[in-house]
Protein backbone atom coordinates (compact mmCIF):
# COMPACT_ATOMS: atom_id res chain seq x y z
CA UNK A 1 42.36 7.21 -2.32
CA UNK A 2 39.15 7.95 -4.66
CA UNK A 3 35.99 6.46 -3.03
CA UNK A 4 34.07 4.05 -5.39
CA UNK A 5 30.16 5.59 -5.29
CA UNK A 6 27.71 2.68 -6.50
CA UNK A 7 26.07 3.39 -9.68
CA UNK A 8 22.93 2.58 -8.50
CA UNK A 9 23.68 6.54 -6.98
CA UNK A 10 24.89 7.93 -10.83
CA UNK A 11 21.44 9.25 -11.93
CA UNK A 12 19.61 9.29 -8.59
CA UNK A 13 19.04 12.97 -8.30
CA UNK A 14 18.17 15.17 -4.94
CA UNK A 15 14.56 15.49 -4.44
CA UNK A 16 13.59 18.88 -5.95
CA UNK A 17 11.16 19.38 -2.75
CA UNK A 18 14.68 19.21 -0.94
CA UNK A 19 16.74 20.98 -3.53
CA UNK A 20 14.19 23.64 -3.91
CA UNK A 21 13.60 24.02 0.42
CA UNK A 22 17.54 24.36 0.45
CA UNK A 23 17.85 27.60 -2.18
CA UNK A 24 15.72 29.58 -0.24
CA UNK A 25 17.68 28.80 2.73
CA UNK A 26 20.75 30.08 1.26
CA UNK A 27 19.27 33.07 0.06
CA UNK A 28 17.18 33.86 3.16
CA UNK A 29 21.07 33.14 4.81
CA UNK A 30 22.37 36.29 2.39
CA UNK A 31 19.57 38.64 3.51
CA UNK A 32 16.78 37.88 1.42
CA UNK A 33 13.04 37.88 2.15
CA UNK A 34 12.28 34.70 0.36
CA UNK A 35 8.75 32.57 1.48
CA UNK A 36 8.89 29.55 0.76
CA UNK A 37 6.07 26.86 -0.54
CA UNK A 38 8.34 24.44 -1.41
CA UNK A 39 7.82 22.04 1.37
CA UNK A 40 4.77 19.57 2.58
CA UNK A 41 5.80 20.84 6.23
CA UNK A 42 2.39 21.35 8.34
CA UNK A 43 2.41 24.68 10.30
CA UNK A 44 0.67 23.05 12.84
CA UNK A 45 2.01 22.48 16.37
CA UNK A 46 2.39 18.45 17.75
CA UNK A 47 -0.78 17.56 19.77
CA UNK A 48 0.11 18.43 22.74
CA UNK A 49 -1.07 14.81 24.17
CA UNK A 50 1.73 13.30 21.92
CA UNK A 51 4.42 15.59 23.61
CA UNK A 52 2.99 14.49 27.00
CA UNK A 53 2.90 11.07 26.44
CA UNK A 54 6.63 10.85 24.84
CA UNK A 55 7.93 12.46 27.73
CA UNK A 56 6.20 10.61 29.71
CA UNK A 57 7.40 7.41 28.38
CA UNK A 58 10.85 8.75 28.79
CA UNK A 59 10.32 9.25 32.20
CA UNK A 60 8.97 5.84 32.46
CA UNK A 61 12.26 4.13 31.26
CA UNK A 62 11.00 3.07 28.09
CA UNK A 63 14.14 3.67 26.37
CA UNK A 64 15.78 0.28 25.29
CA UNK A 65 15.26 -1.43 21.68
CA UNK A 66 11.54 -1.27 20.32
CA UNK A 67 10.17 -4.70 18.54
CA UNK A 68 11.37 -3.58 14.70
CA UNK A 69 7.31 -4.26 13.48
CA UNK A 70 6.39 -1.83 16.39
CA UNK A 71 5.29 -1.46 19.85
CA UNK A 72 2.39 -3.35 21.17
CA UNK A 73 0.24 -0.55 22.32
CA UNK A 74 1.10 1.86 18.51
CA UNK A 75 0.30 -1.27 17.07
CA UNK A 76 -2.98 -1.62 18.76
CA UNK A 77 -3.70 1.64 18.14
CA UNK A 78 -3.09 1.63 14.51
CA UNK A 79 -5.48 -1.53 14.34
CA UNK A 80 -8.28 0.78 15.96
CA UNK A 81 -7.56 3.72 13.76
CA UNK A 82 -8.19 1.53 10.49
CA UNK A 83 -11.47 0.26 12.13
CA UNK A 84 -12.43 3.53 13.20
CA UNK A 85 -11.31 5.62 9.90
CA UNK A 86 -11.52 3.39 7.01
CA UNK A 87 -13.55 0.36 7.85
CA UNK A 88 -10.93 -2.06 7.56
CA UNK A 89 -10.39 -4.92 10.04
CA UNK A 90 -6.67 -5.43 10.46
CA UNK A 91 -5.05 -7.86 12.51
CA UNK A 92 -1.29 -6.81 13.95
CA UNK A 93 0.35 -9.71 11.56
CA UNK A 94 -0.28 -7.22 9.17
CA UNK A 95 0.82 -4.24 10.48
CA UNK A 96 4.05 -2.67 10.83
CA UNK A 97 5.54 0.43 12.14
CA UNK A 98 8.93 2.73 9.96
CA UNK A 99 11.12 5.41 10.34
CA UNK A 100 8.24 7.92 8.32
CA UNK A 101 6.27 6.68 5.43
CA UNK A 102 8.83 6.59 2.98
CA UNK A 103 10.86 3.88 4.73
CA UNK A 104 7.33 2.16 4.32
CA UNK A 105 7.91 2.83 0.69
CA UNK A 106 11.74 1.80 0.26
CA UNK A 107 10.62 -1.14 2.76
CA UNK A 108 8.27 -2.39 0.04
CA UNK A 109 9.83 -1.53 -2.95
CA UNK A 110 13.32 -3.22 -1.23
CA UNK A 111 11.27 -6.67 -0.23
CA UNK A 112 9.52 -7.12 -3.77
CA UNK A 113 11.16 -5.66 -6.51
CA UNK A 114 13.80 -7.34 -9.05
CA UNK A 115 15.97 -5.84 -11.39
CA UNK A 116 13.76 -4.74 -14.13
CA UNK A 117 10.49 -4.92 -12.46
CA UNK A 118 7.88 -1.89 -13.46
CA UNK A 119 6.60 0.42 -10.88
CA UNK A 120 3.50 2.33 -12.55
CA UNK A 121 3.36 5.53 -11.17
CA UNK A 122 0.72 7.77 -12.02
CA UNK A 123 1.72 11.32 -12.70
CA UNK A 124 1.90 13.90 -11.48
CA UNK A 125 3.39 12.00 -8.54
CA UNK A 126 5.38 12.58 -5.02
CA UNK A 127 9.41 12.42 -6.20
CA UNK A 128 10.46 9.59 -4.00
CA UNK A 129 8.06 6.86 -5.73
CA UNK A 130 10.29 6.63 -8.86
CA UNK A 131 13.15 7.22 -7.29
CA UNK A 132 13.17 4.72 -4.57
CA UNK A 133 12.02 2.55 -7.26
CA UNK A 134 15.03 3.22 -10.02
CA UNK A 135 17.49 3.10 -6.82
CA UNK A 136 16.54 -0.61 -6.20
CA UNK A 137 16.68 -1.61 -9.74
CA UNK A 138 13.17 -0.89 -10.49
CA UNK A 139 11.90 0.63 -13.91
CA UNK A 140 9.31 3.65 -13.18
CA UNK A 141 6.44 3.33 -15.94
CA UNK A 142 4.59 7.13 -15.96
CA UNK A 143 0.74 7.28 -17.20
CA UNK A 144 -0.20 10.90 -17.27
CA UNK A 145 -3.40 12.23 -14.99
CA UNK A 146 -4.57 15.07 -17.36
CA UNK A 147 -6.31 18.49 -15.56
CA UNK A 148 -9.16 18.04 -17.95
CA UNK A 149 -9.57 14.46 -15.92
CA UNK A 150 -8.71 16.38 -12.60
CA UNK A 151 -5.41 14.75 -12.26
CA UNK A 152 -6.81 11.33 -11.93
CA UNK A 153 -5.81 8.37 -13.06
CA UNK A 154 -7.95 6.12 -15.68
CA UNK A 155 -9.10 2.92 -15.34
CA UNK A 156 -7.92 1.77 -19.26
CA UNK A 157 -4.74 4.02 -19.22
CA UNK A 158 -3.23 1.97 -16.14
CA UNK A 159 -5.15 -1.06 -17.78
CA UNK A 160 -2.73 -0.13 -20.63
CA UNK A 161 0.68 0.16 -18.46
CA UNK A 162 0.21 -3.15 -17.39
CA UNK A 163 2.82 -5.64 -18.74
CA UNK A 164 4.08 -9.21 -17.19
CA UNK A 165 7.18 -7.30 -15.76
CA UNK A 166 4.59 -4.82 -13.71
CA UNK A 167 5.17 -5.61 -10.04
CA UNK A 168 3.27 -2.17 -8.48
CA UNK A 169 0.95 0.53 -9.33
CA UNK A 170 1.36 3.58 -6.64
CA UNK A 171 -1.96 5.25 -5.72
CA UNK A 172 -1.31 8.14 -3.62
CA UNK A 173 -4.83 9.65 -3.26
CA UNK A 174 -5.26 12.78 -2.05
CA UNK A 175 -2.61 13.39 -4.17
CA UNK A 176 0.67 15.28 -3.43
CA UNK A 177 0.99 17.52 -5.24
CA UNK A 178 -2.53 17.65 -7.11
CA UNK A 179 -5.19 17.08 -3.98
CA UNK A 180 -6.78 15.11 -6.62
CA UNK A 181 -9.28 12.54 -4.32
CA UNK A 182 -10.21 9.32 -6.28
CA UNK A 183 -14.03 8.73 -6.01
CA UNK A 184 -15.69 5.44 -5.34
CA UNK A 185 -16.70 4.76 -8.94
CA UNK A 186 -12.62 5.38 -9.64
CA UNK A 187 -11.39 2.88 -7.05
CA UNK A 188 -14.43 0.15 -8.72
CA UNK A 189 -12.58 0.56 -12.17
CA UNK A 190 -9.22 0.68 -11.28
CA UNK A 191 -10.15 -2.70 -9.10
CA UNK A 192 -11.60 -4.39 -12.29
CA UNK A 193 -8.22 -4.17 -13.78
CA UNK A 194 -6.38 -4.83 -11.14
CA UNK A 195 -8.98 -8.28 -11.04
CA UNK A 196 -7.61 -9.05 -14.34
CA UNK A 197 -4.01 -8.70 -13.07
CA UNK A 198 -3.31 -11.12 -10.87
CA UNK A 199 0.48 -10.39 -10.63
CA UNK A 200 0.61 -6.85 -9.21
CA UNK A 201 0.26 -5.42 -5.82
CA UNK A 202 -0.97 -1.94 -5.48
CA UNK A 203 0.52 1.02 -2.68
CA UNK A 204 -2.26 3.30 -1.53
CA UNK A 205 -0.28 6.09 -0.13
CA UNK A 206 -3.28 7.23 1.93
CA UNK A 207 -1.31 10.28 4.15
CA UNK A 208 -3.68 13.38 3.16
CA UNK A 209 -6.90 10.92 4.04
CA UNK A 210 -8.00 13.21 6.88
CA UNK A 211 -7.32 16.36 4.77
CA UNK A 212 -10.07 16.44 2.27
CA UNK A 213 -12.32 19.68 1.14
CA UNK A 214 -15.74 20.59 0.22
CA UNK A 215 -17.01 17.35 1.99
CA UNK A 216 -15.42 15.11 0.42
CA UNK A 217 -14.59 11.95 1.83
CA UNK A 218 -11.39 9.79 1.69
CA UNK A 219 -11.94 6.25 0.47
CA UNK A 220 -9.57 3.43 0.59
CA UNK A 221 -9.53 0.95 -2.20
CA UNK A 222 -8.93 -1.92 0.17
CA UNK A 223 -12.95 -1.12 1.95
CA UNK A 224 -14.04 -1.05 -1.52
CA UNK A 225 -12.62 -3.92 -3.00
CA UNK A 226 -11.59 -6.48 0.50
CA UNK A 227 -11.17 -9.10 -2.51
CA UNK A 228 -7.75 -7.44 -3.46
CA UNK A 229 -7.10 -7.49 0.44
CA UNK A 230 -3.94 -9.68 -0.21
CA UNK A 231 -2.61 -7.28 -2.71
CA UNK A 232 -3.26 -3.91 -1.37
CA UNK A 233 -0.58 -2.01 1.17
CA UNK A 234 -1.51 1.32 2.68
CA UNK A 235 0.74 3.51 3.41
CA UNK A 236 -0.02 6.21 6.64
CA UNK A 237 1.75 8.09 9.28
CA UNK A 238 1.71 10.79 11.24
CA UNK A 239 3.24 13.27 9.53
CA UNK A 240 0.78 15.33 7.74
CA UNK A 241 -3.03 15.17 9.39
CA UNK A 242 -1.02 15.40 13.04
CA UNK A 243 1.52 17.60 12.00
CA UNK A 244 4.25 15.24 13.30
CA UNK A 245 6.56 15.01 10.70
CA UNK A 246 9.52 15.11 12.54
CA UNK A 247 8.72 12.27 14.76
CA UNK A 248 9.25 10.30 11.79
CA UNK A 249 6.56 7.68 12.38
CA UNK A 250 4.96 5.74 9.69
CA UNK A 251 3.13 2.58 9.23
CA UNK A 252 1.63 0.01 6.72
CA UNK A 253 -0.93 -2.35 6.49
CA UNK A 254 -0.84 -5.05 4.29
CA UNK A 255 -1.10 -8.96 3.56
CA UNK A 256 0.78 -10.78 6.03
CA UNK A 257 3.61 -12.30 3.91
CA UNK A 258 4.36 -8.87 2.56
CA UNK A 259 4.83 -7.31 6.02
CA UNK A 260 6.69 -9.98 6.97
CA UNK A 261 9.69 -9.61 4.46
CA UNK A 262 9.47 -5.49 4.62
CA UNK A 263 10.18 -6.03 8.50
CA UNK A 264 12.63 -8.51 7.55
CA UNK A 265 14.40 -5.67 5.61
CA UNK A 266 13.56 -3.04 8.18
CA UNK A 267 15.75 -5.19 10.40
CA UNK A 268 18.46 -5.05 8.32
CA UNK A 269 18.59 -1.16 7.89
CA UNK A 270 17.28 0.43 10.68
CA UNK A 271 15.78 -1.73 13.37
CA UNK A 272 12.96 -0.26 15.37
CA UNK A 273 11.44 3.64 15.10
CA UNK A 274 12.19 5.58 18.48
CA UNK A 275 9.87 4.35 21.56
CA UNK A 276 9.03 7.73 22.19
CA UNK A 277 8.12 8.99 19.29
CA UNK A 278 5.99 5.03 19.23
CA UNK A 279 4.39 6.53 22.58
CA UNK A 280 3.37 10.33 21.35
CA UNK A 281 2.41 8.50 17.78
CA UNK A 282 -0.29 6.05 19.64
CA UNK A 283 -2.10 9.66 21.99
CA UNK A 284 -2.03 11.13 18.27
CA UNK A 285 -4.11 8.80 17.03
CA UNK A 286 -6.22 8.25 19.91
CA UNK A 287 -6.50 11.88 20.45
CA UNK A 288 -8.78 14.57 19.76
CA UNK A 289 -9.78 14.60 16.38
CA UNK A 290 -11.14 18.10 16.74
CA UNK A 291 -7.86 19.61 15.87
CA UNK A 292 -7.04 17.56 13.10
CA UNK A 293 -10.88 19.46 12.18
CA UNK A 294 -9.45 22.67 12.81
CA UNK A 295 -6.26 22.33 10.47
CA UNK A 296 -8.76 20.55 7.87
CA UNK A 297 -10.63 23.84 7.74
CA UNK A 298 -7.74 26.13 8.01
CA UNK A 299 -6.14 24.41 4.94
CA UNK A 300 -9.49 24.62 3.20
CA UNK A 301 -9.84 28.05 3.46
CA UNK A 302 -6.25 29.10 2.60
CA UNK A 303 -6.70 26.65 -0.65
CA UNK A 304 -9.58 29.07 -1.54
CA UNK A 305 -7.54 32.35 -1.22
CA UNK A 306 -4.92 30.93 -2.99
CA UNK A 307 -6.42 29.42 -6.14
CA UNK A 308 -9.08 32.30 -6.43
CA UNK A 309 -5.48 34.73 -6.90
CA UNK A 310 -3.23 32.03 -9.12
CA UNK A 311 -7.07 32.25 -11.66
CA UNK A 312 -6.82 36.01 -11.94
CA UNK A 313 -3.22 35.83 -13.20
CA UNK A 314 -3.15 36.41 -16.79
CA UNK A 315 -1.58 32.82 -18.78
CA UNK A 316 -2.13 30.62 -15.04
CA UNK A 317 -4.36 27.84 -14.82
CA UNK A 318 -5.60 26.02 -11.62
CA UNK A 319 -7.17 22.64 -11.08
CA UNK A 320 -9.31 22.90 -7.82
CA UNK A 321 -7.51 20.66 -5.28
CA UNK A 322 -9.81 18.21 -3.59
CA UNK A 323 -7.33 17.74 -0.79
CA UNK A 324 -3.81 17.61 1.04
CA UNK A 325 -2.49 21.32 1.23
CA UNK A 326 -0.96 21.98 -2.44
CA UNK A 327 -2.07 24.07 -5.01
CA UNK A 328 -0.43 23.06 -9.03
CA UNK A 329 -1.09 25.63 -10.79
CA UNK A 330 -0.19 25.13 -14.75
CA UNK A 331 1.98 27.91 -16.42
CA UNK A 332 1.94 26.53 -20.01
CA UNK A 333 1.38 29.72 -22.01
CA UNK A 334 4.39 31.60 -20.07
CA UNK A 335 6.76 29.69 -21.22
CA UNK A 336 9.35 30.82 -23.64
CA UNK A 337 8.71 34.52 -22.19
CA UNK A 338 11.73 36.41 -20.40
CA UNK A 339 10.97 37.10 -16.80
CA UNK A 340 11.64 40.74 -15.73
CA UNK A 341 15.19 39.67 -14.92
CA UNK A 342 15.83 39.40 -18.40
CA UNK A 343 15.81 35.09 -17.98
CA UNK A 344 14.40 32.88 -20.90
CA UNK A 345 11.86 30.48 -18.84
CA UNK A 346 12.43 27.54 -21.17
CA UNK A 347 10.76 25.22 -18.77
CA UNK A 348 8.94 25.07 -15.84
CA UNK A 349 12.48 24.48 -14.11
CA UNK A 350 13.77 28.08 -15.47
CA UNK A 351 10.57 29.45 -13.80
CA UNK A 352 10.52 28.29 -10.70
CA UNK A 353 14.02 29.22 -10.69
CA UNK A 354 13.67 32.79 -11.90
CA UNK A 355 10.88 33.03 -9.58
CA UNK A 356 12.89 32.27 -6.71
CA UNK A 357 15.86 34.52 -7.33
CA UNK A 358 14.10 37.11 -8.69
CA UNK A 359 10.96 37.40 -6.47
CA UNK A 360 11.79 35.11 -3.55
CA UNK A 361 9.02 32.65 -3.76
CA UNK A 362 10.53 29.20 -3.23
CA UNK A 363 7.58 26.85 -5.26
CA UNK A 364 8.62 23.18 -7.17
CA UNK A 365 8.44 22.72 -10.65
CA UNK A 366 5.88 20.40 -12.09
CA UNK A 367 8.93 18.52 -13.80
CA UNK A 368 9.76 17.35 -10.58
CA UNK A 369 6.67 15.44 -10.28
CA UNK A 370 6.30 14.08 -13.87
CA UNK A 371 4.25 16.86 -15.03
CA UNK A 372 5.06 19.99 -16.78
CA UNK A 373 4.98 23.06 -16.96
CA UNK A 374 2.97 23.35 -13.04
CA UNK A 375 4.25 24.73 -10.15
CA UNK A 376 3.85 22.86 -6.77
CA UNK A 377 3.16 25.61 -4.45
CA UNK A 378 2.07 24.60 -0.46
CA UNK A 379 -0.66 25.99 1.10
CA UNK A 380 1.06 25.07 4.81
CA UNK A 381 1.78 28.78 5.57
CA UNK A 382 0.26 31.81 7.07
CA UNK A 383 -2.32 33.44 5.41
CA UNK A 384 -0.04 36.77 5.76
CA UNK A 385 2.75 34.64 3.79
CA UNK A 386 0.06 33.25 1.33
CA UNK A 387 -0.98 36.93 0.39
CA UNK A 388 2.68 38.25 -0.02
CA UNK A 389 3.52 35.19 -2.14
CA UNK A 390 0.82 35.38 -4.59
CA UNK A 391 1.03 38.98 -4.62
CA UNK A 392 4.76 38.16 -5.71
CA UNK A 393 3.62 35.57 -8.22
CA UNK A 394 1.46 38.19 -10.07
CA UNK A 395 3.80 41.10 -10.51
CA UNK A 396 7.08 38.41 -11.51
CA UNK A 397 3.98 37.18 -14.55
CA UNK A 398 3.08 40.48 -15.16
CA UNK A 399 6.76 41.57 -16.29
CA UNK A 400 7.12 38.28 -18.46
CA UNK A 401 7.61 39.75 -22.15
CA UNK A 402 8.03 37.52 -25.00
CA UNK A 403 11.05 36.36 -26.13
């Protein structure tokens, strides 16, 4: 018997985060030294209050089926953390708790979209924003976020996108994999034109907020425009700022009708997120803040090191990133050269490729993203693994010779 595979699945391809973070595991399996960038993975330990409290809960019993919008108390807590972070009064009819912030994502997209609605997704962009999109019938519309503009969006570019079939934009600010920040004047433009579109809602994908450089702060277009409040979700979690990304706990805020139907989904595919992961997520966000300081810093500092090396490299350039923990550098004028392994880089694909198996640095091609030729290379690694790998990068450039 030949199983049937939707075609929803025929040109849904694997993440290249994922496809990338898998390569070097096989080569690291045959004996090779390879460090690898290629994933947003925190090297960060759990707070240890969010251990203590999930085992706690354990302990307590609290074991059965969870309420699928989310505990009481995580709810609560998530209430107090928009107060406390981002100005924003929520009430818990519009919050709800997922299995990580992607399920946030597929929850939304799933409750809202129709076949042939438009998702405008600014690139360069996280991989799973199209693609949840195109899985679910959606039609991904890409506006380009030049370097000259710092990777940020324009107010008359999405103006521009905007069609009646647009259901979404997707703001995901600090941007993976840029650490582009929008500014205040940004979020005032792009919530003109959003005034003039009534019809589409807007995802703030707000999971680097705490992880911002060179004091900078994180704003949230829902605290500067409250007028768009019934149109605006915000996507969080846990994952990155608390280095929890296995617990796999994310939440939204958004208008109530909205959370409604994403739960109503959420109901239908996977019920409730783990208690005790609910438990450890609500002492992570009450915690100490201190340590979320501490990786802050830490990230800032490595992001120095790293993007004063990838501007020394003869034919690199490299945007400063604002926040999250990526550096993208842009490899334009090395392309078409043949790396030292005698390999045509075509593409930023062939690079990151050649770069891999011939120097064992596992990065992401810009492509992946919706803008090439970059590398996506993360800065969530030792500083001893930082060196090595940009000491890597510059001896695989300096044996490019043209074709």
């Amino acid at each position: 018997m030949t199983v049937h595979i939707a075609s929803r699945l025929a040109t849904l391809p694997q993440p290249a985060t994922i496809a990338m973070a898998a390569r070097a595991r096989e080569l690291r399996a045959e004996g090779a030294d390879v460090i690898s960038l290629a994933l947003g993975q925190p090297d960060f330990p759990s707070p240890p209050e969010a251990i203590e409290a999930a085992y706690h809960s354990a302990q307590a019993g609290d074991t059965g089926y969870p309420p699928i919008p989310g505990q009481k108390a995580l709810i609560e807590a998530i209430i107090r953390k928009f107060r406390r972070d981002n100005a924003i009064e929520a009430t818990s009819d519009r919050i709800m708790v997922a299995n990580g912030g992607k399920q946030v994502i597929f929850n939304a997209f799933m409750a809202t979209l129709e076949i042939g609605d438009e998702v405008i997704v600014p690139a360069p962009y996280w991989v799973s924003y199209p693609l949840i999109a195109r899985m679910l019938g959606g039609v991904p519309v890409e506006i380009s976020c030049a370097e000259e503009d710092r990777f940020r969006p324009r107010a008359e570019v999405i103006k521009a996108a905007i069609t009646p079939k647009t259901r979404w934009i997707v703001l995901n600010f600090p941007n993976n994999p840029t650490g582009a920040i929008l500014e205040k004047e940004d979020l005032e433009a792009i919530a003109g034109v959003l005034r003039e579109a009534p019809h589409v809602l807007v995802m703030c994908d707000e999971i680097y907020e705490h992880l911002t450089f060179d004091g900078r702060r994180h704003l949230s277009l829902l605290s500067v425009a409250p007028d768009l409040a019934d149109r605006i979700l915000i996507v969080n979690g846990v994952a990155k700022a608390y280095a929890m990304t296995g617990w796999r706990v994310g939440f939204a805020c958004g208008p109530k009708t909205l959370i409604s139907a994403m739960v109503a989904v959420q109901g239908n595919v996977t019920s409730g997120v783990c208690t005790l992961a609910q438990a450890g997520s609500v002492a992570a966000l009450d915690g100490d803040f201190s340590r979320i300081e501490v990786m802050r810093q830490t990230y800032e500092t490595r992001r120095n090191r790293v993007v004063a090396v990838l501007r020394a490299i003869a034919g690199v350039t490299c945007e400063m990133p604002e926040g999250a923990f990526y550096a993208y550098p842009g490899i334009a004028s090395l392309i078409g050269g043949v790396s030292g392994g005698g390999r045509v880089l075509t593409d930023d694909v062939a690079f990151a490729e050649a770069l891999l198996d011939e120097a064992h640095v596992a990065t992401v091609p810009g492509s992946a993203f919706g803008y090439s030729p970059y590398l996506r290379l993360s800065c969530a690694a030792s500083d001893a693994q930082l060196d090595e790998a940009c000491e890597r990068i510059s001896r695989f450039v300096e044996k490019i010779r043209p074709a």
